[in-house]
PDB file of N, CA and C in Angstrom:
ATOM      1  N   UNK A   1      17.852  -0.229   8.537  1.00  0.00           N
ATOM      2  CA  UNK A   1      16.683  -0.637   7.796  1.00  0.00           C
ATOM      3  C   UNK A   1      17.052  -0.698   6.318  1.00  0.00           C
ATOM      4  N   UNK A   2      16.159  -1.517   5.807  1.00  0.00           N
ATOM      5  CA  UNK A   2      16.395  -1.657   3.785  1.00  0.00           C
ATOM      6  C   UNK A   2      15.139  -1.449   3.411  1.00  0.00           C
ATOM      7  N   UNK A   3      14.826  -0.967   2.186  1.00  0.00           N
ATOM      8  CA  UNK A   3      13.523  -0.992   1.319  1.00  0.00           C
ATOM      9  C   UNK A   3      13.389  -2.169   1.127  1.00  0.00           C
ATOM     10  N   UNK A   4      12.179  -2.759   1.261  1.00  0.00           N
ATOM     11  CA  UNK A   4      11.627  -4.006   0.790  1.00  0.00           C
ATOM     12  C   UNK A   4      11.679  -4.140  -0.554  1.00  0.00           C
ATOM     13  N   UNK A   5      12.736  -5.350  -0.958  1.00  0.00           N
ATOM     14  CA  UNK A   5      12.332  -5.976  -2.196  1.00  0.00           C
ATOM     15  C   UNK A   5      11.505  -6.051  -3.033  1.00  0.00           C
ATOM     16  N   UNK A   6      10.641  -6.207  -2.489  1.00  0.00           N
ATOM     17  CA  UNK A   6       8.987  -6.739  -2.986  1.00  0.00           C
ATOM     18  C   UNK A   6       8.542  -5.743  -3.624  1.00  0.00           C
ATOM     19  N   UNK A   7       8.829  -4.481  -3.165  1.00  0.00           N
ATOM     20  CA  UNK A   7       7.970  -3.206  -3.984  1.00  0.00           C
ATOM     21  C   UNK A   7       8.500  -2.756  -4.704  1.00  0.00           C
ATOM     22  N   UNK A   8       8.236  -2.060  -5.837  1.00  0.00           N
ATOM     23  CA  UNK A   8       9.129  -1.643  -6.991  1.00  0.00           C
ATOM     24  C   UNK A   8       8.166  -0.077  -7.090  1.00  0.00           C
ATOM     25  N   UNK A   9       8.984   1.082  -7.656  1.00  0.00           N
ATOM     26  CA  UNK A   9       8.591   2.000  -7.934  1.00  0.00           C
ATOM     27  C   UNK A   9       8.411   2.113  -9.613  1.00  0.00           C
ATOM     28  N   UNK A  10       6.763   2.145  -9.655  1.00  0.00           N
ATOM     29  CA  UNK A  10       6.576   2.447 -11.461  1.00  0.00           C
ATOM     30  C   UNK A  10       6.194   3.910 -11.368  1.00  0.00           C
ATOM     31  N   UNK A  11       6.223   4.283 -12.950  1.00  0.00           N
ATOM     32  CA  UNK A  11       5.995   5.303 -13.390  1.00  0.00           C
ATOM     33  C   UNK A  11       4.375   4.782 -14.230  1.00  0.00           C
ATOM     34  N   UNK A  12       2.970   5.551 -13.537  1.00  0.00           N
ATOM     35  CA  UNK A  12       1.860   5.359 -13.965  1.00  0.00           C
ATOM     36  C   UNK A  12       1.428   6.926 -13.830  1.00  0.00           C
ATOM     37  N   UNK A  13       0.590   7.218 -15.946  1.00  0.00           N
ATOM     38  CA  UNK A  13       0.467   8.090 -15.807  1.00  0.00           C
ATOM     39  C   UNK A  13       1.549   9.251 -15.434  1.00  0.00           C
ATOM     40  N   UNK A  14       2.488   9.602 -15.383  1.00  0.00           N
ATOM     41  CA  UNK A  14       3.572  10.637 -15.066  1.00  0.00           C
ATOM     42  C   UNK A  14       3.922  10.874 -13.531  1.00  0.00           C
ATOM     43  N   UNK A  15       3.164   9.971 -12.980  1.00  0.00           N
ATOM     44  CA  UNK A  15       3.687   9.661 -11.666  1.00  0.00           C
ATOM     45  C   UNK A  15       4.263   8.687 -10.985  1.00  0.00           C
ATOM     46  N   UNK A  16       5.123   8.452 -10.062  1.00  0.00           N
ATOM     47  CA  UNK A  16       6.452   7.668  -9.948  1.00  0.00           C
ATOM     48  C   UNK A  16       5.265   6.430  -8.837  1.00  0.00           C
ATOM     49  N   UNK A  17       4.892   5.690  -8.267  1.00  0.00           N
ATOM     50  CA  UNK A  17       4.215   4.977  -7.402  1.00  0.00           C
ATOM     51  C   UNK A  17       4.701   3.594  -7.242  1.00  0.00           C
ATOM     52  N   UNK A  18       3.876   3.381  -5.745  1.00  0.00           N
ATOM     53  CA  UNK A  18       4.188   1.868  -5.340  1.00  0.00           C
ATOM     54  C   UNK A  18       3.079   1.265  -4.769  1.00  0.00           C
ATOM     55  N   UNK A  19       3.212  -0.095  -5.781  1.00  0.00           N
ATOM     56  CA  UNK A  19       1.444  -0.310  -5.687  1.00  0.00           C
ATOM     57  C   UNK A  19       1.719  -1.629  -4.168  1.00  0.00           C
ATOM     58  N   UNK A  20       0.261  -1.837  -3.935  1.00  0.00           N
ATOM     59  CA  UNK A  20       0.651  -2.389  -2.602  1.00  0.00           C
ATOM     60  C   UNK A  20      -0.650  -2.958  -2.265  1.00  0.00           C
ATOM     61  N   UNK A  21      -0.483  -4.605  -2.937  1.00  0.00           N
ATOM     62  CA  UNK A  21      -1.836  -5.047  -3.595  1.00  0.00           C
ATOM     63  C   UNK A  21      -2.282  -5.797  -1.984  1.00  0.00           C
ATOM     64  N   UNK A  22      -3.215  -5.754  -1.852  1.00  0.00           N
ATOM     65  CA  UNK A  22      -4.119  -6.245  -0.525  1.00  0.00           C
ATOM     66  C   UNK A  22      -4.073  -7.579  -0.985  1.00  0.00           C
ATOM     67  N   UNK A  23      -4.459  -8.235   0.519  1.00  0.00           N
ATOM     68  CA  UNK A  23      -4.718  -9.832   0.180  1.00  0.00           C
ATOM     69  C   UNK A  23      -6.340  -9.785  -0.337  1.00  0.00           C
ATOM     70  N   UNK A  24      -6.465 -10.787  -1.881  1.00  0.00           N
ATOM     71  CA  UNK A  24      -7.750 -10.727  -2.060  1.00  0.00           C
ATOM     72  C   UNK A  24      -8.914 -10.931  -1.339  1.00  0.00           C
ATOM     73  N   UNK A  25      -9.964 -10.519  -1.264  1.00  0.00           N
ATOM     74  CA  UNK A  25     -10.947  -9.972  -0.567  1.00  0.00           C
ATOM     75  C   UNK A  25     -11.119  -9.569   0.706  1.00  0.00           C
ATOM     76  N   UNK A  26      -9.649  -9.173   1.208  1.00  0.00           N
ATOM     77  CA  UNK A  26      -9.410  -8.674   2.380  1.00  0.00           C
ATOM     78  C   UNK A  26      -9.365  -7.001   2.593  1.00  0.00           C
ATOM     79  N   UNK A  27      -8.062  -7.064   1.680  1.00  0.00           N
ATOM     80  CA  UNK A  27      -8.162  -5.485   1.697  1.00  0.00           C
ATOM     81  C   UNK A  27      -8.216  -5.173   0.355  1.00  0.00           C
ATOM     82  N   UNK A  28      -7.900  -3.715   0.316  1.00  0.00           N
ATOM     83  CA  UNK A  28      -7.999  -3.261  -1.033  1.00  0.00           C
ATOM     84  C   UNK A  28      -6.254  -2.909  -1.446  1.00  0.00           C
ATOM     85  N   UNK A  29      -6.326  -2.531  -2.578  1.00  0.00           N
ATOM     86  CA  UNK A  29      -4.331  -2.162  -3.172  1.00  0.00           C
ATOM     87  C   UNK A  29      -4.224  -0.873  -2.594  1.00  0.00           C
ATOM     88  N   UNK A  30      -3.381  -0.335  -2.377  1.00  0.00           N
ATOM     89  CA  UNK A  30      -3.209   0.940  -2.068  1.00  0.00           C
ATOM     90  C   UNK A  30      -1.972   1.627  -2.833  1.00  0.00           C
ATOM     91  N   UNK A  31      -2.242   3.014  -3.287  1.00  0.00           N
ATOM     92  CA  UNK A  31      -1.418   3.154  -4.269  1.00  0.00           C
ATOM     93  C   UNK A  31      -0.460   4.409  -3.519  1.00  0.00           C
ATOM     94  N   UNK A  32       0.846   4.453  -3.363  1.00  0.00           N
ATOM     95  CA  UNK A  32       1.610   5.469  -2.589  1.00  0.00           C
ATOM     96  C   UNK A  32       2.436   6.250  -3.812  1.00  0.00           C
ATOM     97  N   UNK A  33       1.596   7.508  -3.978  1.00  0.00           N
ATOM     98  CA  UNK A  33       2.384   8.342  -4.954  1.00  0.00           C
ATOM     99  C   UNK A  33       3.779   9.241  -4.848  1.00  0.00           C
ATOM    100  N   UNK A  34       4.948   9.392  -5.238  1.00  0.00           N
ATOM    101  CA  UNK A  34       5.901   9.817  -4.948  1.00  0.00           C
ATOM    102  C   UNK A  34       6.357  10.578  -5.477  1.00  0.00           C
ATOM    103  N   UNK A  35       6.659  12.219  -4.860  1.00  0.00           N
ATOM    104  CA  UNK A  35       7.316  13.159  -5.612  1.00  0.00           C
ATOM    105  C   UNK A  35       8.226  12.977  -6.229  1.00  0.00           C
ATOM    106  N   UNK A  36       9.244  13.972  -6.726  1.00  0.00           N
ATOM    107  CA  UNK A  36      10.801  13.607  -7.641  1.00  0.00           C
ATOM    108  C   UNK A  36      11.394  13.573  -6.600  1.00  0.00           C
ATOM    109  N   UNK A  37      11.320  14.541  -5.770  1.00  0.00           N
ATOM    110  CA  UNK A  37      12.392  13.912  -4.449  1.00  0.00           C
ATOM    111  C   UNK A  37      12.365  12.505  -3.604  1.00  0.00           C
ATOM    112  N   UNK A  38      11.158  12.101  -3.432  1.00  0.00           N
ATOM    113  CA  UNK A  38      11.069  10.850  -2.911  1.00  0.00           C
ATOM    114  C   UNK A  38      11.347   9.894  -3.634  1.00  0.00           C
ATOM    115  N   UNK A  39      11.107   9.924  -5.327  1.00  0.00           N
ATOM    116  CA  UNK A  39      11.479   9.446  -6.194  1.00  0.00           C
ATOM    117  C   UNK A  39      13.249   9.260  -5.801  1.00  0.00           C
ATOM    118  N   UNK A  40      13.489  10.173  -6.562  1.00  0.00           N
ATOM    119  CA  UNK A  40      15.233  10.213  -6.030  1.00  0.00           C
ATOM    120  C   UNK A  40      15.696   9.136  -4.677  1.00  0.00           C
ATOM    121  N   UNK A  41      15.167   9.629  -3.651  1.00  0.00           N
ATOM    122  CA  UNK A  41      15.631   9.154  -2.411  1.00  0.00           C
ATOM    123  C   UNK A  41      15.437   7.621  -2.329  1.00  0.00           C
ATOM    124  N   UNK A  42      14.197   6.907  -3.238  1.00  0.00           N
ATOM    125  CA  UNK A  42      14.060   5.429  -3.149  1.00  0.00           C
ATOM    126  C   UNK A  42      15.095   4.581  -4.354  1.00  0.00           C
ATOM    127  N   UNK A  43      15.264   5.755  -5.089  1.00  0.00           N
ATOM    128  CA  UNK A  43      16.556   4.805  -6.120  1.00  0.00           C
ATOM    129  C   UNK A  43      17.905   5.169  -5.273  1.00  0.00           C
ATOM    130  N   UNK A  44      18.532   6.162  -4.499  1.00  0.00           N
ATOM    131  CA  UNK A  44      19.309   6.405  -3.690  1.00  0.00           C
ATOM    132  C   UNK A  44      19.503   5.352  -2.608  1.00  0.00           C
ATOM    133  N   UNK A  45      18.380   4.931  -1.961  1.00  0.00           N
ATOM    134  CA  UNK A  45      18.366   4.234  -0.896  1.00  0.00           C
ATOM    135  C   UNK A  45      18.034   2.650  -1.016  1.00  0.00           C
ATOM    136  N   UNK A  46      18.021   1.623  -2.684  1.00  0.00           N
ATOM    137  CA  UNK A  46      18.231   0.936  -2.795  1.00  0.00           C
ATOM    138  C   UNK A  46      18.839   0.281  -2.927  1.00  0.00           C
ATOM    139  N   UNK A  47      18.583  -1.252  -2.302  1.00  0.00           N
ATOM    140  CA  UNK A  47      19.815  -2.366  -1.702  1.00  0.00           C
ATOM    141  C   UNK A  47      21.108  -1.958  -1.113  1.00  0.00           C
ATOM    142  N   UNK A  48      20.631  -1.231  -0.347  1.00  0.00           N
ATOM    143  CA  UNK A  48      21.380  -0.646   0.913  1.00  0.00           C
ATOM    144  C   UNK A  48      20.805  -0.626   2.308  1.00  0.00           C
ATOM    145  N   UNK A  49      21.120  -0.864   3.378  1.00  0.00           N
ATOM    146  CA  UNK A  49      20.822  -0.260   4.756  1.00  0.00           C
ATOM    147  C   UNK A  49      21.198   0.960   4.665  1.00  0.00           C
ATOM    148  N   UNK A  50      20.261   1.934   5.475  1.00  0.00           N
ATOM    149  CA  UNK A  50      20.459   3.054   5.793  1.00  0.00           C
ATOM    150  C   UNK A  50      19.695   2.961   7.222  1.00  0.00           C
ATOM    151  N   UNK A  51      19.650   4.518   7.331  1.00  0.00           N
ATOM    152  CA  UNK A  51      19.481   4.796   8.505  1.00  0.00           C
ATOM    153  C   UNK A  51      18.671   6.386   8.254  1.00  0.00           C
ATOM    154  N   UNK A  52      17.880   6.553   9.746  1.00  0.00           N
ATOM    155  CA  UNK A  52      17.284   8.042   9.258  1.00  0.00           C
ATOM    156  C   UNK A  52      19.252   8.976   9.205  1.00  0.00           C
ATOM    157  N   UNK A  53      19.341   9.177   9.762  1.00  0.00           N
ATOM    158  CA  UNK A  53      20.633   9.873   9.417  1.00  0.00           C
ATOM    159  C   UNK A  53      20.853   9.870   8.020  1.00  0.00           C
ATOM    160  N   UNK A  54      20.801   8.937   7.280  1.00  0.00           N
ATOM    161  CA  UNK A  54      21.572   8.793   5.831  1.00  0.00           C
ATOM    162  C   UNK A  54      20.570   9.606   5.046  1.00  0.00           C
ATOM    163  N   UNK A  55      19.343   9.568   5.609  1.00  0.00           N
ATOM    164  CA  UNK A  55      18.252   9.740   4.961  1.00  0.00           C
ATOM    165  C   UNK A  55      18.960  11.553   4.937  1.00  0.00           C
ATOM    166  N   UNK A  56      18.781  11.683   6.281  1.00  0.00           N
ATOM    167  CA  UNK A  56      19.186  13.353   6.481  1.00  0.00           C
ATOM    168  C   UNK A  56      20.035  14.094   5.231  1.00  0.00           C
ATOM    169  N   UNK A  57      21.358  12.992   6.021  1.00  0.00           N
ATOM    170  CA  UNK A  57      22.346  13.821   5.211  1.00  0.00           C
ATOM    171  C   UNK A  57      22.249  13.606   3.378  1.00  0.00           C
ATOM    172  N   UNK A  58      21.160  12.697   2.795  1.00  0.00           N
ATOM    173  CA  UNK A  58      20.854  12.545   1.202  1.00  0.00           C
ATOM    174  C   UNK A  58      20.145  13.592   1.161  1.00  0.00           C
ATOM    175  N   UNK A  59      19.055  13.944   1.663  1.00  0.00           N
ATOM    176  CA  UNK A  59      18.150  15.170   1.512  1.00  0.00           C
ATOM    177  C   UNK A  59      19.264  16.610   2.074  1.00  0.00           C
ATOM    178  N   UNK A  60      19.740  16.744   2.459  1.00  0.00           N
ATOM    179  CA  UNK A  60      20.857  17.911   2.686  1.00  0.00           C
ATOM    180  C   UNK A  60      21.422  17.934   1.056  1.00  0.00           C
ATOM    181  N   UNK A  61      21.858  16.672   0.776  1.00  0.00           N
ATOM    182  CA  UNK A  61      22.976  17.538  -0.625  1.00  0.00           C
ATOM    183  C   UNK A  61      21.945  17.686  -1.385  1.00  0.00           C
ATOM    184  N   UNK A  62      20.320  17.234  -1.408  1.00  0.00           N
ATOM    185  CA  UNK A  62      19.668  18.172  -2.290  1.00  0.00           C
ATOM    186  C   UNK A  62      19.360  19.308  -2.558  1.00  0.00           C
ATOM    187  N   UNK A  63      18.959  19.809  -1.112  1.00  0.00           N
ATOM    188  CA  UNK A  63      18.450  21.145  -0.632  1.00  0.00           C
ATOM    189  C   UNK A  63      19.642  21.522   0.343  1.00  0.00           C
ATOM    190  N   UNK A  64      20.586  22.016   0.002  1.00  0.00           N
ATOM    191  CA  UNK A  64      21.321  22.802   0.773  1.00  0.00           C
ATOM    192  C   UNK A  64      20.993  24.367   1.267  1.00  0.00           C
ATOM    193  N   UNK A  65      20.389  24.827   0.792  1.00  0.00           N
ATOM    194  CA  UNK A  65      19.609  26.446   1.252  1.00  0.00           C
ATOM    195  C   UNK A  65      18.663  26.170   2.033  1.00  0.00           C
ATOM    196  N   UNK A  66      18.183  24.975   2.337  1.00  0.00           N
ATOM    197  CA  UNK A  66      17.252  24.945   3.564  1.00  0.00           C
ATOM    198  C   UNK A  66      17.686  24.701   5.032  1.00  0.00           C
ATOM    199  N   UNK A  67      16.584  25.019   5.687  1.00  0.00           N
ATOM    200  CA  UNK A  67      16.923  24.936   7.235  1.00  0.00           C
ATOM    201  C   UNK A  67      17.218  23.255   7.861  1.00  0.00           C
ATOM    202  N   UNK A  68      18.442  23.278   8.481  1.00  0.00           N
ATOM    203  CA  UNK A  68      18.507  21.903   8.567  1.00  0.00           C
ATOM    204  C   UNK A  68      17.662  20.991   9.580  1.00  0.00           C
ATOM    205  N   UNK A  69      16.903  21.267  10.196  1.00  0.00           N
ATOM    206  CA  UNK A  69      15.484  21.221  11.364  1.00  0.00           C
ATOM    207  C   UNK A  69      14.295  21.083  10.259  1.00  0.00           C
ATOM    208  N   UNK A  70      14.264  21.885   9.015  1.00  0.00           N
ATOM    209  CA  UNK A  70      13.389  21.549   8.073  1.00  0.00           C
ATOM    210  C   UNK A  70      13.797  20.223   7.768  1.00  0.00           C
ATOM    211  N   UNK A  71      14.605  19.996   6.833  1.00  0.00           N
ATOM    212  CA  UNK A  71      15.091  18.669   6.257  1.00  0.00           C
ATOM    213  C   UNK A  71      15.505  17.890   7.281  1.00  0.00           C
ATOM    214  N   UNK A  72      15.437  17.832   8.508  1.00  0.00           N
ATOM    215  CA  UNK A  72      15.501  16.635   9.405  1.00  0.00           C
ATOM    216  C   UNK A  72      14.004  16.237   9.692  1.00  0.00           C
ATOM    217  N   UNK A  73      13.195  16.966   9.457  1.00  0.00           N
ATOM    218  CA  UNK A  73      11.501  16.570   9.799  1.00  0.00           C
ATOM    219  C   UNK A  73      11.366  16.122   8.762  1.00  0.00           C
ATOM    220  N   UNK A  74      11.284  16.842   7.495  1.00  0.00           N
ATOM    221  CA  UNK A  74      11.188  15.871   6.456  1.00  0.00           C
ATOM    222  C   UNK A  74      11.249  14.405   6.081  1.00  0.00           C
ATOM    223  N   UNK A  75      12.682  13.887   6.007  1.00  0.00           N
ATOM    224  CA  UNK A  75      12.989  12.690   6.092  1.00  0.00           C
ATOM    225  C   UNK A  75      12.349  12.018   7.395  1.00  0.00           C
ATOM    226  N   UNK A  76      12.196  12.461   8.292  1.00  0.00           N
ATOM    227  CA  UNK A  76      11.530  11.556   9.781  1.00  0.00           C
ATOM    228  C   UNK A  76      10.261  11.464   9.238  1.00  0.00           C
ATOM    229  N   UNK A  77       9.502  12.410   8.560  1.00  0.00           N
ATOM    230  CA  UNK A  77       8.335  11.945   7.920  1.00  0.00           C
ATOM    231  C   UNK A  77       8.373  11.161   6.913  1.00  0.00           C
ATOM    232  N   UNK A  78       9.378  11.054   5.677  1.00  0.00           N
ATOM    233  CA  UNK A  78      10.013  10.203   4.536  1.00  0.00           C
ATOM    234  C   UNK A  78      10.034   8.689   5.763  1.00  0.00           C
ATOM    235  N   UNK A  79      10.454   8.413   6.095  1.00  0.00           N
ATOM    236  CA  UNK A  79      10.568   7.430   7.083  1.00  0.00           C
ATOM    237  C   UNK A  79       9.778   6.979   7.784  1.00  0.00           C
ATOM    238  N   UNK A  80       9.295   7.361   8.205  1.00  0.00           N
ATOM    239  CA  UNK A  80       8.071   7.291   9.098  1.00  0.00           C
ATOM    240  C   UNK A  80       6.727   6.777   8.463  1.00  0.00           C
ATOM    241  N   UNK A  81       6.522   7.221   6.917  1.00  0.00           N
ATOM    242  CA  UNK A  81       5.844   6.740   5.549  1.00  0.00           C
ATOM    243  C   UNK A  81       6.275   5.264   5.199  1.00  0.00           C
ATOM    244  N   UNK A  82       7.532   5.291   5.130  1.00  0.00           N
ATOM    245  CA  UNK A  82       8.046   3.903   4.244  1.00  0.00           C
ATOM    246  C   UNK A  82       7.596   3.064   5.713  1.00  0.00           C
ATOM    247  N   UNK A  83       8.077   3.045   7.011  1.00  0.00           N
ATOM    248  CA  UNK A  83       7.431   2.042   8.047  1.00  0.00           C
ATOM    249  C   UNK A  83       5.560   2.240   7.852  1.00  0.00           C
ATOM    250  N   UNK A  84       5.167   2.976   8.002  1.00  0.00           N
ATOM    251  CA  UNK A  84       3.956   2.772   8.010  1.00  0.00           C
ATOM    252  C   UNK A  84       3.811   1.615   7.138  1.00  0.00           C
ATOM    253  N   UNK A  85       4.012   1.905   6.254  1.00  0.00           N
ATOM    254  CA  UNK A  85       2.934   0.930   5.096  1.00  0.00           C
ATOM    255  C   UNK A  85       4.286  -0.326   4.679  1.00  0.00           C
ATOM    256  N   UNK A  86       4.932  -0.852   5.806  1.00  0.00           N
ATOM    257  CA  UNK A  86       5.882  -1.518   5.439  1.00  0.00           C
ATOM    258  C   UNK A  86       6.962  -1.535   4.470  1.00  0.00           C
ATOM    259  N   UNK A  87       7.016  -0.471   3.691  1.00  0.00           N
ATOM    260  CA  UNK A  87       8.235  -0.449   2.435  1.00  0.00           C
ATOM    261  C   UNK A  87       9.447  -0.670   3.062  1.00  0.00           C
ATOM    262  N   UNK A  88       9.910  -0.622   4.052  1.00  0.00           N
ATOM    263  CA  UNK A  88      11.122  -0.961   4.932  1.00  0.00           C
ATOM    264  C   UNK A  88      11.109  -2.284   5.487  1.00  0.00           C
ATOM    265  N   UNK A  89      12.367  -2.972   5.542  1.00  0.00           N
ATOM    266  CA  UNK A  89      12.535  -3.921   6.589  1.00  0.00           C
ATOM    267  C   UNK A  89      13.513  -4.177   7.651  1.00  0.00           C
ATOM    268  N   UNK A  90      13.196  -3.717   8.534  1.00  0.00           N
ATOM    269  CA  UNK A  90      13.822  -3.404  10.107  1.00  0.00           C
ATOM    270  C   UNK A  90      14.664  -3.877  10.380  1.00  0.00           C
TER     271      UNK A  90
END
């Protein structure tokens, strides 16, 4: 999978986000706010394929004192976010 092009991560207000404008009068924008780590992980994981694995082992050299069953749920949820709302392309 790759991050979609199309979305760009701004900094609004002191928070890192990706806006995710609805078709007019269809839906509404939706705004996906992003910690520093997720932050990190979407400049890490641009214009590249990855994979949940890559995802794993990027969140490992952050948090190395954590449980590695922690940081494998993590990223499956990190992932699992970016498909939801399309930020990935398959």
């Amino acid at each position: 999978m790759r991050l979609n092009p199309k979305f760009k991560v701004r900094e609004m207000a002191g928070e890192h986000v990706v806006l995710m404008q609805g078709k007019q009068g269809v839906e509404m924008t939706k705004v996906i706010a992003f910690n520093d780590v997720a932050n990190e992980l979407w400049k890490d994981l641009s214009d590249k394929d990855f994979t949940l694995e890559d995802v794993i082992s990027t969140l490992e050299s952050y948090f190395e004192e954590y449980d590695e069953e922690v940081v494998a749920k993590d990223a499956k949820k990190f992932v699992d976010t970016l498909i939801e709302h399309k930020l990935v392309i398959e």
